[in-house]
C-alpha atoms as a PDB file:
ATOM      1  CA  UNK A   1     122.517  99.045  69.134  1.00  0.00           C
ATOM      2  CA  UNK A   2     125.942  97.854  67.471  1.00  0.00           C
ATOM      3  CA  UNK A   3     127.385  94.646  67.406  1.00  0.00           C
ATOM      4  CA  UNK A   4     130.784  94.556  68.477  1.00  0.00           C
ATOM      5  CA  UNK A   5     133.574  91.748  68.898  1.00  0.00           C
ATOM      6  CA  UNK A   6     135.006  92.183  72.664  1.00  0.00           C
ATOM      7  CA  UNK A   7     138.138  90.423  73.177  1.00  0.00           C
ATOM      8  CA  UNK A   8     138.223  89.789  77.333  1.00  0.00           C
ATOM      9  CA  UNK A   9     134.560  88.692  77.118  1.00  0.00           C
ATOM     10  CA  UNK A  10     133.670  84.942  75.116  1.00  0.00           C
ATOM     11  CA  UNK A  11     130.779  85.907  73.292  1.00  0.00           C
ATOM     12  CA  UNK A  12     129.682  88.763  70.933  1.00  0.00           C
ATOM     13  CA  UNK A  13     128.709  91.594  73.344  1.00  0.00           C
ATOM     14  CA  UNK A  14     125.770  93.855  72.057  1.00  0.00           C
ATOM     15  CA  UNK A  15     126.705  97.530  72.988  1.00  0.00           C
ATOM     16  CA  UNK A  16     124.005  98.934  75.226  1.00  0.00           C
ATOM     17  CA  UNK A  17     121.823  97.803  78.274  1.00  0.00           C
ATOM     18  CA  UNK A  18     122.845  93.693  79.554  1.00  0.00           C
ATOM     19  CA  UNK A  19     121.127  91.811  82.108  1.00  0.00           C
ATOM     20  CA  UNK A  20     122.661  91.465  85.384  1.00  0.00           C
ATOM     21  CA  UNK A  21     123.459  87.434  84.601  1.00  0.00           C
ATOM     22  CA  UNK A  22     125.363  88.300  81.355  1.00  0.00           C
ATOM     23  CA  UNK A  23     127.601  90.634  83.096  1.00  0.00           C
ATOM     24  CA  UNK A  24     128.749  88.306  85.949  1.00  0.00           C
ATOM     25  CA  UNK A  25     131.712  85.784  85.367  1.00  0.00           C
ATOM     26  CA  UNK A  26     131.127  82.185  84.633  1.00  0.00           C
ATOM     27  CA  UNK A  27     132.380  80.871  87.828  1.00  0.00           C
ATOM     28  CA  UNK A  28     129.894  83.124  89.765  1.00  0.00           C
ATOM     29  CA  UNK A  29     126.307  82.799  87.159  1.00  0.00           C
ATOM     30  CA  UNK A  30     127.368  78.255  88.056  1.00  0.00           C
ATOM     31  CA  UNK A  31     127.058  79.047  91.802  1.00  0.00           C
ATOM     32  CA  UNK A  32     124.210  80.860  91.560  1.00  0.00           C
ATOM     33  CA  UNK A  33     122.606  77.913  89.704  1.00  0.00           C
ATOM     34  CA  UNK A  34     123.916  75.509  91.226  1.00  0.00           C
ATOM     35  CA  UNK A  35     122.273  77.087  94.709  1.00  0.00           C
ATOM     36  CA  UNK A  36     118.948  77.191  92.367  1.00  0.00           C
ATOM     37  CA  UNK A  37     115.848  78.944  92.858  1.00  0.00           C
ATOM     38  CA  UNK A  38     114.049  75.796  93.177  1.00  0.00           C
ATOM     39  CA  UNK A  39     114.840  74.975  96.753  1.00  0.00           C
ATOM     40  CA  UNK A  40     114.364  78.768  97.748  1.00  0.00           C
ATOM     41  CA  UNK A  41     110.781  79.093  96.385  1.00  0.00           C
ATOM     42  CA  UNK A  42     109.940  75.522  97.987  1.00  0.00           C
ATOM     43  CA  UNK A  43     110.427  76.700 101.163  1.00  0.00           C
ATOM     44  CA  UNK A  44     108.818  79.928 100.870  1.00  0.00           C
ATOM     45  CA  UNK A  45     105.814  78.408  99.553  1.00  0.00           C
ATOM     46  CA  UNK A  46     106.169  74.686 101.778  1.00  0.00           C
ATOM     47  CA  UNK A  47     103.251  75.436 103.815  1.00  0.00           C
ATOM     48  CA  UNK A  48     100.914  75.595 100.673  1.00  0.00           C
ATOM     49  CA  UNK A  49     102.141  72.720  98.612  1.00  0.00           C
ATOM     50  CA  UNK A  50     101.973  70.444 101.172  1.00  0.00           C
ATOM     51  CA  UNK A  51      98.993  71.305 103.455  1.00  0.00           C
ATOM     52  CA  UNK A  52      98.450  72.658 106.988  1.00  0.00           C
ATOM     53  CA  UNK A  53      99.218  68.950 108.743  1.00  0.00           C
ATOM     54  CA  UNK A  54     101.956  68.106 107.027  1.00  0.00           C
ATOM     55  CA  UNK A  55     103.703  71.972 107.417  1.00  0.00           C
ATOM     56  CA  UNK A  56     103.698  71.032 111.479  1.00  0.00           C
ATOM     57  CA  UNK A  57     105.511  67.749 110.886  1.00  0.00           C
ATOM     58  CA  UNK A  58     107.912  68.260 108.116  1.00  0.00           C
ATOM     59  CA  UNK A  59     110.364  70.403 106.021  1.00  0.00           C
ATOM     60  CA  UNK A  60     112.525  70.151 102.675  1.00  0.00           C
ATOM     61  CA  UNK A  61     115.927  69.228 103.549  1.00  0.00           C
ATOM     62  CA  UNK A  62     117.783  69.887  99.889  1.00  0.00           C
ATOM     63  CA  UNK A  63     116.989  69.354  96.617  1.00  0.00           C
ATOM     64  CA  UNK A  64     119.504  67.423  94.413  1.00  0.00           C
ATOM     65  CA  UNK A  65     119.329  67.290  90.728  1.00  0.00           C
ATOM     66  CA  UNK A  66     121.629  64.616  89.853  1.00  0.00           C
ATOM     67  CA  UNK A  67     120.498  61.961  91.379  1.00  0.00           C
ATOM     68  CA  UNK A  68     120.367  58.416  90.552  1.00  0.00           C
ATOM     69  CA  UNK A  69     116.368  58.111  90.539  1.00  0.00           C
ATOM     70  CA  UNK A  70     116.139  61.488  88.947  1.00  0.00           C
ATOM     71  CA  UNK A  71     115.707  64.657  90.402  1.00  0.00           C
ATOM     72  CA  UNK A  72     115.161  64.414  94.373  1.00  0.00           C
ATOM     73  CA  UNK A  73     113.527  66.555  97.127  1.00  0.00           C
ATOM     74  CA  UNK A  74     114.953  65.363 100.212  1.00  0.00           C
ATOM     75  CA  UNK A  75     111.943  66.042 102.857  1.00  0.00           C
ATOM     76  CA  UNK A  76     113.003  65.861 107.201  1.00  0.00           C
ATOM     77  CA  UNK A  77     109.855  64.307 108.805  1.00  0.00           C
ATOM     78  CA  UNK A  78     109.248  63.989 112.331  1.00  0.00           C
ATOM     79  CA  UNK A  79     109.393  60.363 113.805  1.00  0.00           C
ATOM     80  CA  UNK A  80     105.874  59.291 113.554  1.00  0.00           C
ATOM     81  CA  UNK A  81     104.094  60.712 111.146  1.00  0.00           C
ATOM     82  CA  UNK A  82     106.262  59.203 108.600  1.00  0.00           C
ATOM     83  CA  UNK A  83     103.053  57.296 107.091  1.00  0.00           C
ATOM     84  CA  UNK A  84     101.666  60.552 106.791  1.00  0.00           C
ATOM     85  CA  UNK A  85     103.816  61.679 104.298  1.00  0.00           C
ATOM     86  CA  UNK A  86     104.828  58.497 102.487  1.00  0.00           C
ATOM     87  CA  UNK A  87     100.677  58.046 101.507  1.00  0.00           C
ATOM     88  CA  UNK A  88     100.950  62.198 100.102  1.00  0.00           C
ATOM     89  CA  UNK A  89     104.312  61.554  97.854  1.00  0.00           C
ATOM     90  CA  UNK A  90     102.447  61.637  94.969  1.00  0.00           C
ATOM     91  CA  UNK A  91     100.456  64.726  95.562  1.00  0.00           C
ATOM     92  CA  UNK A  92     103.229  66.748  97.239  1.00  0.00           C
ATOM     93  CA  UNK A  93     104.656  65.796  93.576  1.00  0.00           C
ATOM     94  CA  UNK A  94     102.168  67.051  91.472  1.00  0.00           C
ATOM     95  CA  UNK A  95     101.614  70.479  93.146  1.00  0.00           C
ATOM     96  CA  UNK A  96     105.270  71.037  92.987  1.00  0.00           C
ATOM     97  CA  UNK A  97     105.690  70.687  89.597  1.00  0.00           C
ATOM     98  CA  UNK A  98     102.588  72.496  89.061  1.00  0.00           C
ATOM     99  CA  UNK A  99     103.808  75.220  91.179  1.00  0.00           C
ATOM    100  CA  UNK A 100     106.968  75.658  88.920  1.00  0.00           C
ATOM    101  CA  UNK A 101     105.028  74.560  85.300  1.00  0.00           C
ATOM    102  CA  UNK A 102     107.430  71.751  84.269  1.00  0.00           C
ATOM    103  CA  UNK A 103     108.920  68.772  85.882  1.00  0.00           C
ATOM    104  CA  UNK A 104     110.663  69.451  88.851  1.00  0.00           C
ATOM    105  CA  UNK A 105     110.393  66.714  91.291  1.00  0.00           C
ATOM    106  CA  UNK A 106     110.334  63.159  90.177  1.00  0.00           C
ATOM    107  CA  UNK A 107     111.106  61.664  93.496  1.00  0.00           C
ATOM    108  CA  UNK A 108     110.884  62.201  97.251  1.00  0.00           C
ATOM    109  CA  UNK A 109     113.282  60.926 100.198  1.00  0.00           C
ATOM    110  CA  UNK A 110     112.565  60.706 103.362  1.00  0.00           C
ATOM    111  CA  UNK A 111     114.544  61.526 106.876  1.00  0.00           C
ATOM    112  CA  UNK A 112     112.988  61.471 109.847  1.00  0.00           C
ATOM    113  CA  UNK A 113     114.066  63.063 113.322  1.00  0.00           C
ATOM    114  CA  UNK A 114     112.917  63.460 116.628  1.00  0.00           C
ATOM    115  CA  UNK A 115     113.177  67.068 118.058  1.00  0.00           C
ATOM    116  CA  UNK A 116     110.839  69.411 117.271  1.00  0.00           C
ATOM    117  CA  UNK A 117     110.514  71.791 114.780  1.00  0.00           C
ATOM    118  CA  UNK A 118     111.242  75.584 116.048  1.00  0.00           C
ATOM    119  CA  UNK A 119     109.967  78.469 113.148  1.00  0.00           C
ATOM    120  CA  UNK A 120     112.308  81.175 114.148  1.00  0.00           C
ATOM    121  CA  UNK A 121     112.390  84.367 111.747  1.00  0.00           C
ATOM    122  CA  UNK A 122     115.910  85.547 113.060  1.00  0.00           C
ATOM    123  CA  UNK A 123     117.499  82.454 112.980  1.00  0.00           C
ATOM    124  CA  UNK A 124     115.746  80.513 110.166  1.00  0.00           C
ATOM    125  CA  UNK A 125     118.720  80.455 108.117  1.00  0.00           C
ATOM    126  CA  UNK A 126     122.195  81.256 109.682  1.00  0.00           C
ATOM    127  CA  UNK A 127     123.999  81.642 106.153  1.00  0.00           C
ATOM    128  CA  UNK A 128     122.768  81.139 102.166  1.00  0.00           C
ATOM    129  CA  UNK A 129     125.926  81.032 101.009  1.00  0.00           C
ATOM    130  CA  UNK A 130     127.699  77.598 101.660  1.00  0.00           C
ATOM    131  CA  UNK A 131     131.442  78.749 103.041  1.00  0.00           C
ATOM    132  CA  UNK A 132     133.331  77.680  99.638  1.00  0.00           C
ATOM    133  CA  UNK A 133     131.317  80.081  97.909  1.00  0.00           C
ATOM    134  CA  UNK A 134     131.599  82.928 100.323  1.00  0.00           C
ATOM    135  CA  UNK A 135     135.579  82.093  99.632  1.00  0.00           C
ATOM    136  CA  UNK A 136     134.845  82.383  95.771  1.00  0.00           C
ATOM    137  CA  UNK A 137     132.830  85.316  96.249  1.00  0.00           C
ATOM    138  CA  UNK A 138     135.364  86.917  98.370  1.00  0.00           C
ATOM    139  CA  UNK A 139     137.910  86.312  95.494  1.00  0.00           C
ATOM    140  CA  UNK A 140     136.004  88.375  92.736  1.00  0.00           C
ATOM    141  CA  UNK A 141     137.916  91.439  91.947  1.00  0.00           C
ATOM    142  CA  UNK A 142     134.843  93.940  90.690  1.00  0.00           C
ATOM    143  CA  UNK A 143     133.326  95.527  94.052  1.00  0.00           C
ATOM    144  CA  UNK A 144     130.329  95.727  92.877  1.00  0.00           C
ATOM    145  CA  UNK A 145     129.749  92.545  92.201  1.00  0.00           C
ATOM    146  CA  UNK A 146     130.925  91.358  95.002  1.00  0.00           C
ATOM    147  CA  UNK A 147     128.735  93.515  97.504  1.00  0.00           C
ATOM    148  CA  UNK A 148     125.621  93.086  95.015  1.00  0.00           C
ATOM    149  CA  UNK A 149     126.364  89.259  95.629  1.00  0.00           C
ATOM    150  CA  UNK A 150     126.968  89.813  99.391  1.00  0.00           C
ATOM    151  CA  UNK A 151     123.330  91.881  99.796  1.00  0.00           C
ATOM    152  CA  UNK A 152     121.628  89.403  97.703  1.00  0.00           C
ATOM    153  CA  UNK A 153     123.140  87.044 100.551  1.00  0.00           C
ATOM    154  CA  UNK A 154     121.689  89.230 103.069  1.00  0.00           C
ATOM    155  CA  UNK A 155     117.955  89.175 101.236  1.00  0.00           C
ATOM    156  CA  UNK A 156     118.053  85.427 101.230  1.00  0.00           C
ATOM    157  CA  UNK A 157     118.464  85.253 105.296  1.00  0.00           C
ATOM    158  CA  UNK A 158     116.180  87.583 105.545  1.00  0.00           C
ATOM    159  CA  UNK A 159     113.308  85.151 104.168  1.00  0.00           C
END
């Protein structure tokens, strides 16, 4: 491989074979992790960090990582079984940051409701993408970044 200076890109490109995250532009690679992987994998693997009784009752709302306690998994609990949950913080924290293999979680929030909780495959999530980012997305000028982007979209409803 040769080293090469490339004048529209900021770094030293390396002639050859680059992973998909090096190729995308900077405003793009800060959306995708800002969106994270961490709330993604948390709900598809809720049901076994936090037990069978607790998977009927409650969901994670968002994950925030700039928080003023540190970083924060906002949980929705239904009305009631709040106790429930608040006694299993500390577990629900350690299997989490097991799960991922460093310190995710350092505190957990809780919102309650009071309707229940419908699992629907088709309309589990109505759209990924927040609608400033589709507008971003929408505003890249490579196609095939943009539809890669837009199918990875697609994927991430589809879970």
């Amino acid at each position: 491989m040769k080293i090469k200076n490339n004048i529209k890109q900021r770094y030293k490109s390396i002639q050859g074979l680059r992973s998909f995250k090096n190729t995308l532009p900077t405003k793009v690679r800060r959306i995708i992790m800002k969106k994270g992987e961490i709330y993604s994998k948390t709900l598809d693997n809720w049901k076994f960090l936090v037990g069978e009784e607790l998977f009927k009752v409650c969901y994670p709302r968002s994950f925030k990582k700039n928080n003023s306690k540190g970083k924060c998994l906002n949980i929705m609990v239904k009305r009631g079984n709040e106790v429930d949950l608040e006694y299993s913080k500390k577990i629900i924290i350690d299997k989490i940051n097991y799960f991922f293999g460093y310190d995710v979680v350092q505190t957990i929030r809780i919102y309650t409701f009071e309707k229940e909780i419908k699992y629907d495959v088709e309309n589990k999530i109505k759209s990924v993408t927040k609608s400033k980012y589709e507008k971003k997305i929408s505003e890249i000028n490579n196609i095939s970044i943009k539809n890669s982007l837009i199918k990875m979209n697609k994927v991430f409803k589809q879970k």
